[in-house]
Protein backbone atom coordinates (compact mmCIF):
# COMPACT_ATOMS: atom_id res chain seq x y z
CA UNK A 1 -77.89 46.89 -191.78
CA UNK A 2 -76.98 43.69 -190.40
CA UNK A 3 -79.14 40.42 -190.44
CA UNK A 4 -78.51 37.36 -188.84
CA UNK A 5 -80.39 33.74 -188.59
CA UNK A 6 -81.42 31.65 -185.71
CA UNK A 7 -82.35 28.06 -185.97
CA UNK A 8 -84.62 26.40 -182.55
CA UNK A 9 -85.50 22.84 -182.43
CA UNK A 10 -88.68 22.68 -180.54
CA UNK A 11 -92.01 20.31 -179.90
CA UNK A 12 -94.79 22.40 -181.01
CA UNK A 13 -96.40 21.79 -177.67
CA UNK A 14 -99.70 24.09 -177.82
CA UNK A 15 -99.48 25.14 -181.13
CA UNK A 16 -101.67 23.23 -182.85
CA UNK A 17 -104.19 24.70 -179.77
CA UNK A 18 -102.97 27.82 -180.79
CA UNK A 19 -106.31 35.25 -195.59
CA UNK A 20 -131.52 56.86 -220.69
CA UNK A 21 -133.57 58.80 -222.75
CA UNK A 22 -135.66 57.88 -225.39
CA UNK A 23 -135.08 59.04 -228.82
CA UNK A 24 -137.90 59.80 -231.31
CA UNK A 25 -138.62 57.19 -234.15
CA UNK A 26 -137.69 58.59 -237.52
CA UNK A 27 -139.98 59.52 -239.99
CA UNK A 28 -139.83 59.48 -244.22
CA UNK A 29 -140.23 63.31 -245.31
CA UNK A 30 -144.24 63.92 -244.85
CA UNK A 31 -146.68 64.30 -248.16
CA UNK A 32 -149.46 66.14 -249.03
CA UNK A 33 -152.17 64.17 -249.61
CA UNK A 34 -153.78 64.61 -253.41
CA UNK A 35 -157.21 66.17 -251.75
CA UNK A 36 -157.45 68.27 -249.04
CA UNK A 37 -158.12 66.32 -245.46
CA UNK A 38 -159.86 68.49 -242.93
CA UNK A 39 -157.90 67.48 -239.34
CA UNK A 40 -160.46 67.30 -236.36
CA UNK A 41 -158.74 70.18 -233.68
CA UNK A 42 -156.98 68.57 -230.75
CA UNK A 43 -155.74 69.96 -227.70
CA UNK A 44 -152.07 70.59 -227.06
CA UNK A 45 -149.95 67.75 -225.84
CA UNK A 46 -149.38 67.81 -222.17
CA UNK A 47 -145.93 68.73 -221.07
CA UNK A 48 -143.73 66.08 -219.62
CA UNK A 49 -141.43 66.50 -217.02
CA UNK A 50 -137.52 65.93 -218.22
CA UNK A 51 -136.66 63.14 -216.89
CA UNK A 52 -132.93 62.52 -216.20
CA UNK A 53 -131.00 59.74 -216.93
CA UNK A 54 -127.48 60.37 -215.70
CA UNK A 55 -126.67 57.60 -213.41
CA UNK A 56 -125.63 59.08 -209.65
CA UNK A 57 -122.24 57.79 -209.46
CA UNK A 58 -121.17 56.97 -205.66
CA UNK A 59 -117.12 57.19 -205.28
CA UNK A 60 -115.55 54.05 -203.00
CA UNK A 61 -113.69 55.81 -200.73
CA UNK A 62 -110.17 54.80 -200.62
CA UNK A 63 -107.20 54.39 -198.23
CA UNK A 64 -105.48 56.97 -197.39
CA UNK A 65 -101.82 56.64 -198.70
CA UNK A 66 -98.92 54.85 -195.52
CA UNK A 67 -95.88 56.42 -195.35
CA UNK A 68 -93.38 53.65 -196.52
CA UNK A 69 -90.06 53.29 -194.69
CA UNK A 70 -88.29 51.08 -196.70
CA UNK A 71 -88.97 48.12 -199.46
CA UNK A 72 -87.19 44.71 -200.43
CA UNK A 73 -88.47 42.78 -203.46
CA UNK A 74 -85.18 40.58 -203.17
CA UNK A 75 -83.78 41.06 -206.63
CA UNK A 76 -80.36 42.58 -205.03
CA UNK A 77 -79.06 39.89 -203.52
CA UNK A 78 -76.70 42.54 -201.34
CA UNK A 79 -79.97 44.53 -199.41
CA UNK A 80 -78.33 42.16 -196.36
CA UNK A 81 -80.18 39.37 -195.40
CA UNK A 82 -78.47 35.99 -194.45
CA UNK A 83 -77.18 33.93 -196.66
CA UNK A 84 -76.92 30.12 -195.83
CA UNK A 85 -76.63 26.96 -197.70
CA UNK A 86 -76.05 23.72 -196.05
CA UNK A 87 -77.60 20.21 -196.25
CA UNK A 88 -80.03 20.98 -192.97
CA UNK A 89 -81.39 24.19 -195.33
CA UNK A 90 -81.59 27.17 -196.87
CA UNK A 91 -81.66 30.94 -196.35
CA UNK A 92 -80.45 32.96 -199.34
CA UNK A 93 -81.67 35.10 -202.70
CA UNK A 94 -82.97 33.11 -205.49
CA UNK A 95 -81.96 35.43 -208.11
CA UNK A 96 -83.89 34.28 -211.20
CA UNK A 97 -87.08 34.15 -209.20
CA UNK A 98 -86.48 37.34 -207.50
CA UNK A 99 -87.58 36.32 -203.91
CA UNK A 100 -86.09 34.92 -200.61
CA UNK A 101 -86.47 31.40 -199.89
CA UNK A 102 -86.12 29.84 -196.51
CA UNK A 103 -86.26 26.19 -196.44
CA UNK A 104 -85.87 23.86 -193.35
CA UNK A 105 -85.03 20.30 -193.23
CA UNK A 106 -85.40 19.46 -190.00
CA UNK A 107 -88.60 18.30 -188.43
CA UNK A 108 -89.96 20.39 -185.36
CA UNK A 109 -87.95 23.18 -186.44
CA UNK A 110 -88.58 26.65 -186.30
CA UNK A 111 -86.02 28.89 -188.30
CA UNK A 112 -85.58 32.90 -188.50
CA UNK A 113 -83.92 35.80 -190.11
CA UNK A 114 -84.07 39.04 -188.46
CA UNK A 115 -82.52 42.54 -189.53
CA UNK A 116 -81.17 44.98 -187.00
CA UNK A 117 -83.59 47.97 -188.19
CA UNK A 118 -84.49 49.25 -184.44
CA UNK A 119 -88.22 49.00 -184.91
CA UNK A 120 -89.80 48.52 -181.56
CA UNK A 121 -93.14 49.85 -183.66
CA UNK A 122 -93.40 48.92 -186.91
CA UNK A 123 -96.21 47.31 -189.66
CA UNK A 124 -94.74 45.60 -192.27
CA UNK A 125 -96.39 43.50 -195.21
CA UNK A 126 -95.25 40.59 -197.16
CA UNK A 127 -96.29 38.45 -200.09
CA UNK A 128 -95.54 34.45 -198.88
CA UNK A 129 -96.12 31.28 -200.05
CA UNK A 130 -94.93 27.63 -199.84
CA UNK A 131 -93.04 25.90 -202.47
CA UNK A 132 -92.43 22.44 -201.37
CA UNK A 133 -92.72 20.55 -198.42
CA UNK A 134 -95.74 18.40 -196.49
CA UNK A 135 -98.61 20.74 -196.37
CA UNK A 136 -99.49 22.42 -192.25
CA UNK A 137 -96.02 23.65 -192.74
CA UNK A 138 -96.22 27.86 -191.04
CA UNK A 139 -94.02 30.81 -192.56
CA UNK A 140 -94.60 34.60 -191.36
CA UNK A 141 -92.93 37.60 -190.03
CA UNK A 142 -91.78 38.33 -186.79
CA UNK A 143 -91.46 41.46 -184.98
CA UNK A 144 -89.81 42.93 -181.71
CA UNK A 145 -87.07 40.23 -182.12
CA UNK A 146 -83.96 40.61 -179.65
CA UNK A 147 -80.92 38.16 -180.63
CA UNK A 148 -79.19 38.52 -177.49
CA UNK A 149 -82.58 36.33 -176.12
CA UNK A 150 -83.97 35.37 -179.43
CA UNK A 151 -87.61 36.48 -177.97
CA UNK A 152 -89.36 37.87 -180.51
CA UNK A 153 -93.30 37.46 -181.64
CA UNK A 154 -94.17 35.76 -184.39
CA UNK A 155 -96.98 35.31 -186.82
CA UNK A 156 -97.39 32.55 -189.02
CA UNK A 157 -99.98 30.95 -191.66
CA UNK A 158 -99.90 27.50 -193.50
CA UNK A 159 -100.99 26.54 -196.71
CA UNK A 160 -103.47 24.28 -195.54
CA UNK A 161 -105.71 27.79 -194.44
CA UNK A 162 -104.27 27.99 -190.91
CA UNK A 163 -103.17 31.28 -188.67
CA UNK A 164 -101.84 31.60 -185.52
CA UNK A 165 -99.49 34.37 -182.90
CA UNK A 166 -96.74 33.19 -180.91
CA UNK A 167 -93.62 33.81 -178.76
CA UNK A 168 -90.14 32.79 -179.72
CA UNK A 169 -89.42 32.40 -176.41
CA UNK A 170 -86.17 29.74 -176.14
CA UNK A 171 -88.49 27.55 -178.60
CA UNK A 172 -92.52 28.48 -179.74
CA UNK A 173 -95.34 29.08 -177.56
CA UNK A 174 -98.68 30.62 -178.91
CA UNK A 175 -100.10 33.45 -177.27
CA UNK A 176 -103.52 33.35 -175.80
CA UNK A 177 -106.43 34.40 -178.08
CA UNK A 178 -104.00 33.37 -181.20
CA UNK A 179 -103.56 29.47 -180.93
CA UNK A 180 -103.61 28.31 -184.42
CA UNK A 181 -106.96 28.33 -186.64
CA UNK A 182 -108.32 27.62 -189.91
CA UNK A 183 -109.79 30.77 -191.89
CA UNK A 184 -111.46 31.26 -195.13
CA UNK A 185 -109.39 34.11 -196.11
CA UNK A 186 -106.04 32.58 -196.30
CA UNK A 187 -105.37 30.54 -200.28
CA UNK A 188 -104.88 27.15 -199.44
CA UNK A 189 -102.59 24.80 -202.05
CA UNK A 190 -98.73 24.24 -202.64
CA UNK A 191 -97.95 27.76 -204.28
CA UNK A 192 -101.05 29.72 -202.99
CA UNK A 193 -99.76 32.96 -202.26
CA UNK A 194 -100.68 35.04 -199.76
CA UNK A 195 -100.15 38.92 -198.38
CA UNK A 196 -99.33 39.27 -194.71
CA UNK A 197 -99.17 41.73 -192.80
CA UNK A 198 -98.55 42.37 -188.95
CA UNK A 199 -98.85 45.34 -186.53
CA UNK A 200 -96.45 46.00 -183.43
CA UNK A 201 -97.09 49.16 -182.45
CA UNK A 202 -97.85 50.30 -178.70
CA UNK A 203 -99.26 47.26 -176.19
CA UNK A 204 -100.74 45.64 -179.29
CA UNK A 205 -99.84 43.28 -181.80
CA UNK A 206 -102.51 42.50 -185.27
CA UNK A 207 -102.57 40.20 -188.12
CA UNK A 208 -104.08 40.44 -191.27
CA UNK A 209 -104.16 38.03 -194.09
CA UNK A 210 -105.18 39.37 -197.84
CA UNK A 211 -106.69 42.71 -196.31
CA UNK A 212 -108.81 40.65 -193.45
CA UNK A 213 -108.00 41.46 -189.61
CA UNK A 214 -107.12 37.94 -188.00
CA UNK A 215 -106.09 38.51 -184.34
CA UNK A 216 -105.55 41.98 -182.41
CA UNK A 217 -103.96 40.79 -179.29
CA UNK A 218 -102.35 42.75 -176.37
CA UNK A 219 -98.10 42.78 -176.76
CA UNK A 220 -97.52 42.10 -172.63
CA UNK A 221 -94.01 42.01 -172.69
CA UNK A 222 -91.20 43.99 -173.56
CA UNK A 223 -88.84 42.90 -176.19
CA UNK A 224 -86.42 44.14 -179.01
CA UNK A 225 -86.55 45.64 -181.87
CA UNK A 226 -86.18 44.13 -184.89
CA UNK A 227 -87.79 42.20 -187.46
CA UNK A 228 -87.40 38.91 -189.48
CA UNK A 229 -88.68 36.11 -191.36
CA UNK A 230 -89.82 33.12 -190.12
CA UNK A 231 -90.12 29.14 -191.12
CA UNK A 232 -91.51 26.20 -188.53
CA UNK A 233 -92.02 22.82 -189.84
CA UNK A 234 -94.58 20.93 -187.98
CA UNK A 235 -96.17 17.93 -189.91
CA UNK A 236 -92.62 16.74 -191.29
CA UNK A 237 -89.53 18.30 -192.98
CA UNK A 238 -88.36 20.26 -195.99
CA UNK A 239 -90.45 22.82 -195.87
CA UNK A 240 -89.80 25.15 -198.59
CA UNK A 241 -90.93 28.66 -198.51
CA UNK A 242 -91.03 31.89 -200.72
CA UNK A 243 -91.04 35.72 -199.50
CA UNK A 244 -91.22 39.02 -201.68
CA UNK A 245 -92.38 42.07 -202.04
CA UNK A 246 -91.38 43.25 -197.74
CA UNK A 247 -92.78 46.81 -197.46
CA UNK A 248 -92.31 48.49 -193.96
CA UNK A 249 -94.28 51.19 -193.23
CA UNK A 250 -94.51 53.92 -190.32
CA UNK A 251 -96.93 52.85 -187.94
């Protein structure tokens, strides 16, 4: 598998315009009283119903099992994604924390890595959340990425509760119906995480956030095929960013 960055200065121009029964009482052992005590005759007790008291127990239906294609918690730093060190950022392991970090020190900046898997359909789901950096900074996933044009969707939260769908297209553009917005679902703080996950798959793209459908939009054009990881800093630089747990199912 290869995997390869990309780096795109843009002006986020639009983007901002854009996760019981009851027991009987016991008794001491009777006596006889010392004379005899003539009992007046009573009828028989009525018979009472049985009444039951086994709670009806209603099973939560649950998911039906994906098939998973392939998993990357990020603890082998050799399962091929990029890694890059200079003083404008970061892409590479961090191998006592056990995740990928992408950090970008550039303002306006969006920054990728993509892997050459050859998934023009694919859901995939990922556990993200921001380290350091001003806050309205957007990490995500991207999908139907083609390096020769770098055109590729992309879908992105913030920790400030923000979600949005775009287009890498030579720079960012959101995609109409997904323009950036705030939601309830998504954790909100430095360090919140959060569990992404995407849908490409046919003419439609979808993006959930904690197990909460954000956006199904239609996919109008056709791109490539693979997939990636992606950083934009908006409100200022150094946005630093944490990914684990990527599962890739079949869609």
């Amino acid at each position: 598998m290869m995997c390869k960055s990309g780096k795109a200065i843009f002006f986020l121009i639009g983007l901002l315009v854009l996760l019981t029964g009851c027991a009987s009482p016991s008794m001491d052992e009777t006596r006889q009283p010392e004379s005899p005590v003539t009992e007046p005759a009573t009828e028989p007790p009525t018979a009472q119903s049985e009444i039951s008291t086994e709670e009806t127990i209603t099973e939560t239906p649950t998911e039906a099992p994906r098939d998973v294609l392939w998993r990357d918690d990020f603890s082998d730093v050799t399962s091929g994604w990029e890694r890059y060190r200079k003083l404008d950022g970061v892409l590479d392991y961090v191998e006592e924390e056990g995740v990928y970090q992408m950090q970008v020190q550039a303002e306006n900046n969006l920054w990728w890595v993509y892997k050459d898997e050859a998934l023009p359909d694919v859901t995939m789901a990922v556990d993200v959340w921001q380290v350091g950096g001003p806050d309205g900074s957007l990490y995500g996933l991207m999908c139907r990425y083609d390096p020769d044009t770098t055109n590729g969707y992309v879908f992105l939260i913030s920790n400030d509760g923000q979600a949005g769908v775009g287009l890498n297209d030579q720079g960012f553009r959101s995609l109409r119906g997904g323009e950036l917005a705030k939601f309830d679902v998504i954790n909100t703080g430095m360090e919140a995480r959060n569990t992404l996950e995407v849908s490409c798959v046919g003419e439609t793209l979808k993006m959930s956030v904690n197990g909460e459908l954000l956006f199904t939009l239609p996919a109008g054009d056709s791109l490539g095929e693979d997939i990636g990881l992606a950083v934009a800093t908006v409100q200022g630089s150094g946005a630093d960013v944490y990914f684990d747990n990527l599962t890739v199912y079949q869609p």
